[in-house]
N, C-alpha and C. Protein backbone atom coordinates (compact mmCIF):
# COMPACT_ATOMS: atom_id res chain seq x y z
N UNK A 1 22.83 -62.90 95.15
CA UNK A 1 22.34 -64.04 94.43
C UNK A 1 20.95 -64.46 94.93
N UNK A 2 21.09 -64.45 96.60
CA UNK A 2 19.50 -64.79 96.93
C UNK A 2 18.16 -63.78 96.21
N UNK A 3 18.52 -62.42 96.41
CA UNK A 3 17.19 -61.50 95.77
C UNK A 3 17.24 -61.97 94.07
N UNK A 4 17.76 -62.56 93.13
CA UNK A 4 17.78 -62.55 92.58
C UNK A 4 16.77 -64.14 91.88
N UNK A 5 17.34 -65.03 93.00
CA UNK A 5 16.83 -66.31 92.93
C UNK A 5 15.01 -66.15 93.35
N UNK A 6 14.98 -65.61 94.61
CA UNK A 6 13.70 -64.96 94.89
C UNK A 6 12.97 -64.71 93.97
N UNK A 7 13.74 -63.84 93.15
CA UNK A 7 12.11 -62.77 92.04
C UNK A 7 12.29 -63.74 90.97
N UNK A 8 13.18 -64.23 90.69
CA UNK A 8 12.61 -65.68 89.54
C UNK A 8 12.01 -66.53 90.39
N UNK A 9 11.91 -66.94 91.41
CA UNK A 9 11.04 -68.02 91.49
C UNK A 9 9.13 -67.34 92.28
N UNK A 10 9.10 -66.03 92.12
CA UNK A 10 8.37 -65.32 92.29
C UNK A 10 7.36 -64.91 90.76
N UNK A 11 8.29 -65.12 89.70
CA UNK A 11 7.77 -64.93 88.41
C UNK A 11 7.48 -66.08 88.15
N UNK A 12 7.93 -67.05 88.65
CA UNK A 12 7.58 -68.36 87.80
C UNK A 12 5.69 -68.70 88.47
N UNK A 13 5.84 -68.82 89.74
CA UNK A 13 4.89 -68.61 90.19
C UNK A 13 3.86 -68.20 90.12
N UNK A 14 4.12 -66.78 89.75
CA UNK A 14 2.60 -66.03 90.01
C UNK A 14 2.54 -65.87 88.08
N UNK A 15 3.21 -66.08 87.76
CA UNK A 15 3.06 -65.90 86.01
C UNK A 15 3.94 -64.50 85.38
N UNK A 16 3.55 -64.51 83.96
CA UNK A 16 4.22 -62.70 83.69
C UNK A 16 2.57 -62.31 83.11
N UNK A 17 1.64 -62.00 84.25
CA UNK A 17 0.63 -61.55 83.59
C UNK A 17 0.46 -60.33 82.51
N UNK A 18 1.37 -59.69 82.53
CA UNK A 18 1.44 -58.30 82.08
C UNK A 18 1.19 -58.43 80.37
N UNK A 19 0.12 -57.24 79.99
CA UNK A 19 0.20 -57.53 78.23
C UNK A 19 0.76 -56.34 77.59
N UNK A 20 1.01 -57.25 76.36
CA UNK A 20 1.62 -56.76 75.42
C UNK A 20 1.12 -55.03 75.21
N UNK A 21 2.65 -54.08 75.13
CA UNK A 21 2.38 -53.18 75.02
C UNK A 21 1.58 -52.70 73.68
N UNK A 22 1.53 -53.14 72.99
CA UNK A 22 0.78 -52.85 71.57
C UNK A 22 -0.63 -53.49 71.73
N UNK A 23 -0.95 -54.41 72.56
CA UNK A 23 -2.54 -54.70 73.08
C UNK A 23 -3.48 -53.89 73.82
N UNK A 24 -4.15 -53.08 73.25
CA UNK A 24 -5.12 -52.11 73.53
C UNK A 24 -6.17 -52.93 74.78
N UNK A 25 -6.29 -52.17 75.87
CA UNK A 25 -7.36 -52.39 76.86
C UNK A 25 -8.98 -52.45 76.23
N UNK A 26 -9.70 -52.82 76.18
CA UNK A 26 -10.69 -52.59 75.99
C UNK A 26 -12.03 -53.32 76.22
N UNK A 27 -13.20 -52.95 76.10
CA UNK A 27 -14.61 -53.70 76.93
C UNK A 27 -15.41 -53.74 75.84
N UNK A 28 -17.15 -54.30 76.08
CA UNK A 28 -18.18 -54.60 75.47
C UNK A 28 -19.30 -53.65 75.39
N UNK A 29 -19.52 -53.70 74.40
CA UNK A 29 -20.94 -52.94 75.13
C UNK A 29 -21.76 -53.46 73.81
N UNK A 30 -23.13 -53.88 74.62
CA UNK A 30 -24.63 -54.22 73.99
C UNK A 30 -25.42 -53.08 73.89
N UNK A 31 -25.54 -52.81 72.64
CA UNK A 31 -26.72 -51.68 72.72
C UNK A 31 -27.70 -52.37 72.09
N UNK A 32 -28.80 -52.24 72.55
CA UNK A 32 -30.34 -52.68 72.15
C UNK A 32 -31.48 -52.21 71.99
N UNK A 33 -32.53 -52.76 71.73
CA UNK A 33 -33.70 -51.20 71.13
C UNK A 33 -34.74 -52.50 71.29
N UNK A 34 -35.41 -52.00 72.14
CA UNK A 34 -36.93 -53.19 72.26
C UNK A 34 -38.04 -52.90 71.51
N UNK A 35 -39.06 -53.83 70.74
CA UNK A 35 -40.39 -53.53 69.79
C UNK A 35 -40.41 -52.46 70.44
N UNK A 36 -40.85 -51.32 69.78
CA UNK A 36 -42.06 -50.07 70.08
C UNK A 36 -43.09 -50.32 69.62
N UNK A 37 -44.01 -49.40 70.03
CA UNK A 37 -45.48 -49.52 69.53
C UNK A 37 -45.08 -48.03 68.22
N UNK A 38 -44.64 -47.14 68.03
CA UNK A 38 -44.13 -46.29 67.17
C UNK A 38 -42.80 -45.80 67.42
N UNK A 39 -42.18 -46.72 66.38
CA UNK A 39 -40.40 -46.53 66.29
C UNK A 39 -40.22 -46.41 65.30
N UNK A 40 -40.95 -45.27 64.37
CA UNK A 40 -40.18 -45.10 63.22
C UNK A 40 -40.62 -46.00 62.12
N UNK A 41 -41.78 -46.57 62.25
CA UNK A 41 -41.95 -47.83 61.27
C UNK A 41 -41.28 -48.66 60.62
N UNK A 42 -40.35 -49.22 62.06
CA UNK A 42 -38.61 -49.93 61.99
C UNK A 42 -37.89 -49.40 61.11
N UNK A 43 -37.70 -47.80 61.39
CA UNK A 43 -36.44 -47.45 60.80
C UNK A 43 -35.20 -47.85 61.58
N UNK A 44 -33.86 -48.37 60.92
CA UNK A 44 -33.48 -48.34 62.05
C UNK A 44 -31.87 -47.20 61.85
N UNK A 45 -31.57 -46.66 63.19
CA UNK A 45 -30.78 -45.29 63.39
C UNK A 45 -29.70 -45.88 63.74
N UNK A 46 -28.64 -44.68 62.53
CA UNK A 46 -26.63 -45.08 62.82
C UNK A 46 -26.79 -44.58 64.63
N UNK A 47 -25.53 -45.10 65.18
CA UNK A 47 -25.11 -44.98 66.19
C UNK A 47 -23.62 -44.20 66.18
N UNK A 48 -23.01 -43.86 66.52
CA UNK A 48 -21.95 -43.17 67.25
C UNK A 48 -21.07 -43.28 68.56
N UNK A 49 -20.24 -43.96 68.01
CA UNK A 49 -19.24 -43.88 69.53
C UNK A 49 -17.64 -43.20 69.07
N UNK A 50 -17.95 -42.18 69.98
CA UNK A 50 -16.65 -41.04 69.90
C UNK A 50 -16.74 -40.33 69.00
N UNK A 51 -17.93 -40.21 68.33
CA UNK A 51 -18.15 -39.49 66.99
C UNK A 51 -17.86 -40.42 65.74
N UNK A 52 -17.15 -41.28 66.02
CA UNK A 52 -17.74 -42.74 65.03
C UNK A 52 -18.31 -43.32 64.93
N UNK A 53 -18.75 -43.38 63.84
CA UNK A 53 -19.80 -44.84 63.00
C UNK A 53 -19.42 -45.81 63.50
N UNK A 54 -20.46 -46.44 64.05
CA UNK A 54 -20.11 -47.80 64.62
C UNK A 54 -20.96 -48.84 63.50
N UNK A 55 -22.40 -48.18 63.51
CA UNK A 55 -23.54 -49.12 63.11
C UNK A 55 -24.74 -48.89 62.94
N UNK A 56 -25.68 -49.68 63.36
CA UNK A 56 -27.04 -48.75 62.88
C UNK A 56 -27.77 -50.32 63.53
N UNK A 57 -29.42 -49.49 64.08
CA UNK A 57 -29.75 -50.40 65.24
C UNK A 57 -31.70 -50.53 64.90
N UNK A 58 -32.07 -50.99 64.56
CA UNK A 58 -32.94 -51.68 64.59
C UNK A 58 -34.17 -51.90 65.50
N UNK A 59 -35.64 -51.58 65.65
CA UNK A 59 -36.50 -52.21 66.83
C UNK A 59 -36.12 -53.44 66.60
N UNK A 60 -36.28 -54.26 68.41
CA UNK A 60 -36.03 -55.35 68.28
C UNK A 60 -34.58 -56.33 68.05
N UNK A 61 -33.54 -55.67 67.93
CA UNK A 61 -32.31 -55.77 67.64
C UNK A 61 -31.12 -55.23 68.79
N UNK A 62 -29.88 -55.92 68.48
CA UNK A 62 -29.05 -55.47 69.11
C UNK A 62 -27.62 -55.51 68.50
N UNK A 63 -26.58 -54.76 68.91
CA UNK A 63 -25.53 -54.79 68.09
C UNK A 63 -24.35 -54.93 69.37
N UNK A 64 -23.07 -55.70 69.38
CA UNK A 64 -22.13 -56.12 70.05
C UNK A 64 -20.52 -55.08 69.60
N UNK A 65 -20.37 -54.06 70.71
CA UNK A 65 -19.30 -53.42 69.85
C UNK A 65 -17.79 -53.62 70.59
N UNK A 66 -16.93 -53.25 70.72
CA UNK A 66 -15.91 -53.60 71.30
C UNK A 66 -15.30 -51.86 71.40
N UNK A 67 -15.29 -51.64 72.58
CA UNK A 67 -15.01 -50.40 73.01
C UNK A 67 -13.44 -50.14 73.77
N UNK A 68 -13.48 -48.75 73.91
CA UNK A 68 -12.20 -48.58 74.37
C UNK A 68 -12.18 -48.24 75.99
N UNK A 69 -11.12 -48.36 76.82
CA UNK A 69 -11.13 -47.73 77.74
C UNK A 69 -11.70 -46.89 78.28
N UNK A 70 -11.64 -45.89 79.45
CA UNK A 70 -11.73 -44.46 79.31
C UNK A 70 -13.29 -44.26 79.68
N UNK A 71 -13.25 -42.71 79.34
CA UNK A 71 -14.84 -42.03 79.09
C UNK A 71 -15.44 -42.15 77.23
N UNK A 72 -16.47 -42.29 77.53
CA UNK A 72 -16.78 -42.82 76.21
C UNK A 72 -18.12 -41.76 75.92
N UNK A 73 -18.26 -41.72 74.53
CA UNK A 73 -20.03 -40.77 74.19
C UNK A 73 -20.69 -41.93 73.56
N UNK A 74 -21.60 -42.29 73.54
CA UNK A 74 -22.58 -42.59 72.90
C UNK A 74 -23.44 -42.00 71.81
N UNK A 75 -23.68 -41.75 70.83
CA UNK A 75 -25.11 -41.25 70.46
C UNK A 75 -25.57 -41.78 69.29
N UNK A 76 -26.87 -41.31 68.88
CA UNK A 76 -27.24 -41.81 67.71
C UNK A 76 -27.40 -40.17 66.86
N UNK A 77 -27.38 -40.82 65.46
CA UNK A 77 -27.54 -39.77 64.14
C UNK A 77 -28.46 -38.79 64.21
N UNK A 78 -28.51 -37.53 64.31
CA UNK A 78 -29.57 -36.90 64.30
C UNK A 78 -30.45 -36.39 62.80
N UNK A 79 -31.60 -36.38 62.58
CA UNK A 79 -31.72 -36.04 61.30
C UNK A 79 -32.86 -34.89 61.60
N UNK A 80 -33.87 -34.45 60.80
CA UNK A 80 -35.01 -33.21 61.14
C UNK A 80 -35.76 -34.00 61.80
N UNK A 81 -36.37 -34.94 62.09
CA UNK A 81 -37.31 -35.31 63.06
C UNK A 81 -36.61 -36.44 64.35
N UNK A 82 -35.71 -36.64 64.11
CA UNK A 82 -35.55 -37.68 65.87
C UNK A 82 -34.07 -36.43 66.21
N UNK A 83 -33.79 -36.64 67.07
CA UNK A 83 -33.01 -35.97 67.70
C UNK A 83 -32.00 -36.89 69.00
N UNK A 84 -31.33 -36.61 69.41
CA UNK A 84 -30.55 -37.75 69.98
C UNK A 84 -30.01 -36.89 71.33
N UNK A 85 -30.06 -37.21 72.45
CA UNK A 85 -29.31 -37.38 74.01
C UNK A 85 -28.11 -38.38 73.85
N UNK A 86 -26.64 -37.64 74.11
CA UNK A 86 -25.65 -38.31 74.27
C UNK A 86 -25.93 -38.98 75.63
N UNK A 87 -25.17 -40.97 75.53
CA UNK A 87 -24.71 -41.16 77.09
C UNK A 87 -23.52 -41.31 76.96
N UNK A 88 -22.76 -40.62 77.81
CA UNK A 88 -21.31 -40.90 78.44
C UNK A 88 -21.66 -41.94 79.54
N UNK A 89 -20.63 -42.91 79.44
CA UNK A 89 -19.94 -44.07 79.98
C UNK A 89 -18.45 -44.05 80.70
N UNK A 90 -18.35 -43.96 81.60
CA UNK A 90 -17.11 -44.62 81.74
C UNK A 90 -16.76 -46.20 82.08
N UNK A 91 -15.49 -46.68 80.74
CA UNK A 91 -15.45 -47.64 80.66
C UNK A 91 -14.13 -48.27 81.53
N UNK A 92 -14.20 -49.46 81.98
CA UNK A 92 -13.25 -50.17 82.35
C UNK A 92 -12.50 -51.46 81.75
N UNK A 93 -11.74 -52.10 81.30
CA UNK A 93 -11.46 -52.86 80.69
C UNK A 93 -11.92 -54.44 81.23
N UNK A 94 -12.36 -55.16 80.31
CA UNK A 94 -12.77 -56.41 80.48
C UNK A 94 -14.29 -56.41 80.96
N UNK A 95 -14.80 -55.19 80.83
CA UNK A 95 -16.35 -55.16 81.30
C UNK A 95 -17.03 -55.17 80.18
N UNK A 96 -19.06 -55.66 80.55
CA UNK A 96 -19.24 -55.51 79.66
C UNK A 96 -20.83 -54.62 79.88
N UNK A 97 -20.95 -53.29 78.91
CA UNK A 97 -21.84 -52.77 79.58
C UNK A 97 -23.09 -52.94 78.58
N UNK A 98 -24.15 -52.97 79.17
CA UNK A 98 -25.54 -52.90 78.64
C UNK A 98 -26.26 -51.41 78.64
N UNK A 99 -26.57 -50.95 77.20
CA UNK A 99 -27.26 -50.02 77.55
C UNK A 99 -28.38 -49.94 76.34
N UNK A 100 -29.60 -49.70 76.86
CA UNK A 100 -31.11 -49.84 76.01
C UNK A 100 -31.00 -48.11 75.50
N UNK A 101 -31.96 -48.53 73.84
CA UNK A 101 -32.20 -47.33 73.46
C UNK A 101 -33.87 -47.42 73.30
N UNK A 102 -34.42 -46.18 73.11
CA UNK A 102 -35.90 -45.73 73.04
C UNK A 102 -36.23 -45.03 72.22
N UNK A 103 -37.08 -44.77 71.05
CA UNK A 103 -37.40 -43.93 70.81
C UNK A 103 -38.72 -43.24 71.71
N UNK A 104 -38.59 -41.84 71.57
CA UNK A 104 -39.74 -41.53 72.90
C UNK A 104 -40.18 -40.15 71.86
N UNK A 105 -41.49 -40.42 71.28
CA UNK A 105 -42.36 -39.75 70.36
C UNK A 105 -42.60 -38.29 71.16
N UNK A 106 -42.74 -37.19 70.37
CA UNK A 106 -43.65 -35.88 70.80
C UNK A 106 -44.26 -35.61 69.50
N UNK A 107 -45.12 -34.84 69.91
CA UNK A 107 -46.08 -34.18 68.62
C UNK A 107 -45.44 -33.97 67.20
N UNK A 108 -44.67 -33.60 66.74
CA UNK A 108 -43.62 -33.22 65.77
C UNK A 108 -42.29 -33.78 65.70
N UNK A 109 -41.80 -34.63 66.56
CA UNK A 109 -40.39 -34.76 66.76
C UNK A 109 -40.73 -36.09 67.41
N UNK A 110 -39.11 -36.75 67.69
CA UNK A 110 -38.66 -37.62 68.25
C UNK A 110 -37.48 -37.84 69.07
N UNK A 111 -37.37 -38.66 69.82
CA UNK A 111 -36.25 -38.47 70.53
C UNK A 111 -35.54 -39.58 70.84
N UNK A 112 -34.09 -40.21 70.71
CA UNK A 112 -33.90 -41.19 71.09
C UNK A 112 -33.05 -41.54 72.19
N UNK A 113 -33.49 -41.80 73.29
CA UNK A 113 -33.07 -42.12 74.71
C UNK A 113 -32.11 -42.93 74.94
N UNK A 114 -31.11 -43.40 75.54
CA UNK A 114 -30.32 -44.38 76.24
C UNK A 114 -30.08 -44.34 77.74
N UNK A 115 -30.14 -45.73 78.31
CA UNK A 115 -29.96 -45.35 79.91
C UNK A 115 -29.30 -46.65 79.80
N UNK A 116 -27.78 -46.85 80.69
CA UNK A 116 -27.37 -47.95 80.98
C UNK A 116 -28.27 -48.84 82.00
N UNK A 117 -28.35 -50.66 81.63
CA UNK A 117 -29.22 -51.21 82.04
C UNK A 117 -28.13 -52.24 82.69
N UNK A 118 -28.92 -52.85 84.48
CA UNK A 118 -28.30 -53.89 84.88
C UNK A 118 -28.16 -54.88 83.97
N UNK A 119 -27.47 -55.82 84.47
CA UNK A 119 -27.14 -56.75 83.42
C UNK A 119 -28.08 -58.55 83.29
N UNK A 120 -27.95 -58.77 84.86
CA UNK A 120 -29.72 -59.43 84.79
C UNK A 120 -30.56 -59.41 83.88
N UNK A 121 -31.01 -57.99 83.86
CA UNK A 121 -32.43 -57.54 83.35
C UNK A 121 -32.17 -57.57 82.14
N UNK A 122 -31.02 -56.79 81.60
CA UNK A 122 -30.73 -56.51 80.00
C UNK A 122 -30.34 -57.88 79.29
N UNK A 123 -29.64 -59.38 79.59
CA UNK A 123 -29.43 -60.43 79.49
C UNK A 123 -31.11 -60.86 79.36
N UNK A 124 -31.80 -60.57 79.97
CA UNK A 124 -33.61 -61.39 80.00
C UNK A 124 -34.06 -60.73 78.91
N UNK A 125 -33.55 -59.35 78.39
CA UNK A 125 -34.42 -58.79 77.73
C UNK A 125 -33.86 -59.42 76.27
N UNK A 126 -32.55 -59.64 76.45
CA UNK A 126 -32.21 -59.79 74.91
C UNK A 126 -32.25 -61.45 74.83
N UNK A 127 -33.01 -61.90 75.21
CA UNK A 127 -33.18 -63.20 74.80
C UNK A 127 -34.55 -63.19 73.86
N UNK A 128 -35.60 -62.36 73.53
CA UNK A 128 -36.15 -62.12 73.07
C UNK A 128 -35.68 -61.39 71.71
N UNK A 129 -34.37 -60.85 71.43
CA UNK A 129 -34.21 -60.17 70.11
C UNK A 129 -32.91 -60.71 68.96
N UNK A 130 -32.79 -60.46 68.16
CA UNK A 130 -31.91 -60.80 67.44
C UNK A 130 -30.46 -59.63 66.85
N UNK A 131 -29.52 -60.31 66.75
CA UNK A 131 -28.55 -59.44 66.15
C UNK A 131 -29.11 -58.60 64.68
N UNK A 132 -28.19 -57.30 65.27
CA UNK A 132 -28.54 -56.25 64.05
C UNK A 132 -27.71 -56.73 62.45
N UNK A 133 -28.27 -57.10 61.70
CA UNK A 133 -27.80 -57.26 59.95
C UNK A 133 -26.68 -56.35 60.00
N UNK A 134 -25.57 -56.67 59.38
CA UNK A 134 -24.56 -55.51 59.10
C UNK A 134 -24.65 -54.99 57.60
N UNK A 135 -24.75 -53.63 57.68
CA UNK A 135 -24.93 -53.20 56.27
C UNK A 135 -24.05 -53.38 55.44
C-alpha cells in the first residue's frame, strides 16, 4: 500500500507531464533573405523542406514554418539559372532555428546559399523585414 501511496503522491506533485501520443514533437524555423544589391529583381524562390513545398521567400522577407523533429533538408527550387545548396539541420523539439538565405551571383548563373544564423543576430536582423505574402 505504501509504494503505491508514494507514486500517487509523486504524480500529483511533479505533474503527468507526458504528451499525448498523437501530438507530434516539433520546432521553428525562420528562414529569411536580406535586400540584395542583385536578387533576381525580387524574384522571390519556392523553398523545400523534406522535398516539400513549404513556400516561397522574397528579398527582404521572411517566412515562419513549423518543422519536424529529426534531421531535416532544406532547399530552394532549382530552375536554369539559380541553382540551390541543400542545408541539413538537425532539429530538436521546442527549438527555434534561424537560418539566412543569399543569393550569390556568377557570370551566368546563380546560387542560393543558406547558413544557420545565431539567434541574437538573426532576431536584429529581422526587425528590419517583413513577413512573406502567402500565395
Amino acid at each position: 500500500m505504501m509504494p503505491v501511496l508514494v507514486a500517487l503522491l509523486v504524480s500529483l506533485f511533479t505533474g503527468n507531464e507526458q504528451r499525448p501520443a498523437n501530438q507530434p514533437e516539433s520546432a521553428q524555423l525562420i528562414l529569411y533573405r536580406e535586400k540584395e544589391f542583385i536578387s533576381g529583381l525580387g524574384k522571390a524562390y519556392t523553398f523545400k523542406i523534406n522535398e516539400q513545398k513549404q513556400g516561397k521567400l522574397s528579398p527582404n522577407r521572411f517566412v515562419q514554418v513549423t518543422i519536424p523533429v529529426g534531421r531535416i533538408k532544406v532547399e530552394f527550387d532549382n530552375d536554369y539559372f539559380t541553382h540551390s545548396r541543400p542545408l541539413w539541420l538537425s532539429v530538436q523539439a521546442g527549438q527555434t532555428y534561424y537560418v539566412k538565405a543569399a543569393v550569390e551571383v556568377d557570370f551566368l548563373s546563380s546560387m542560393m546559399v543558406m547558413a544557420p544564423v545565431d539567434p541574437q543576430q538573426a532576431r536584429q536582423e529581422l526587425r528590419r523585414m517583413k513577413p512573406e505574402q502567402p500565395d
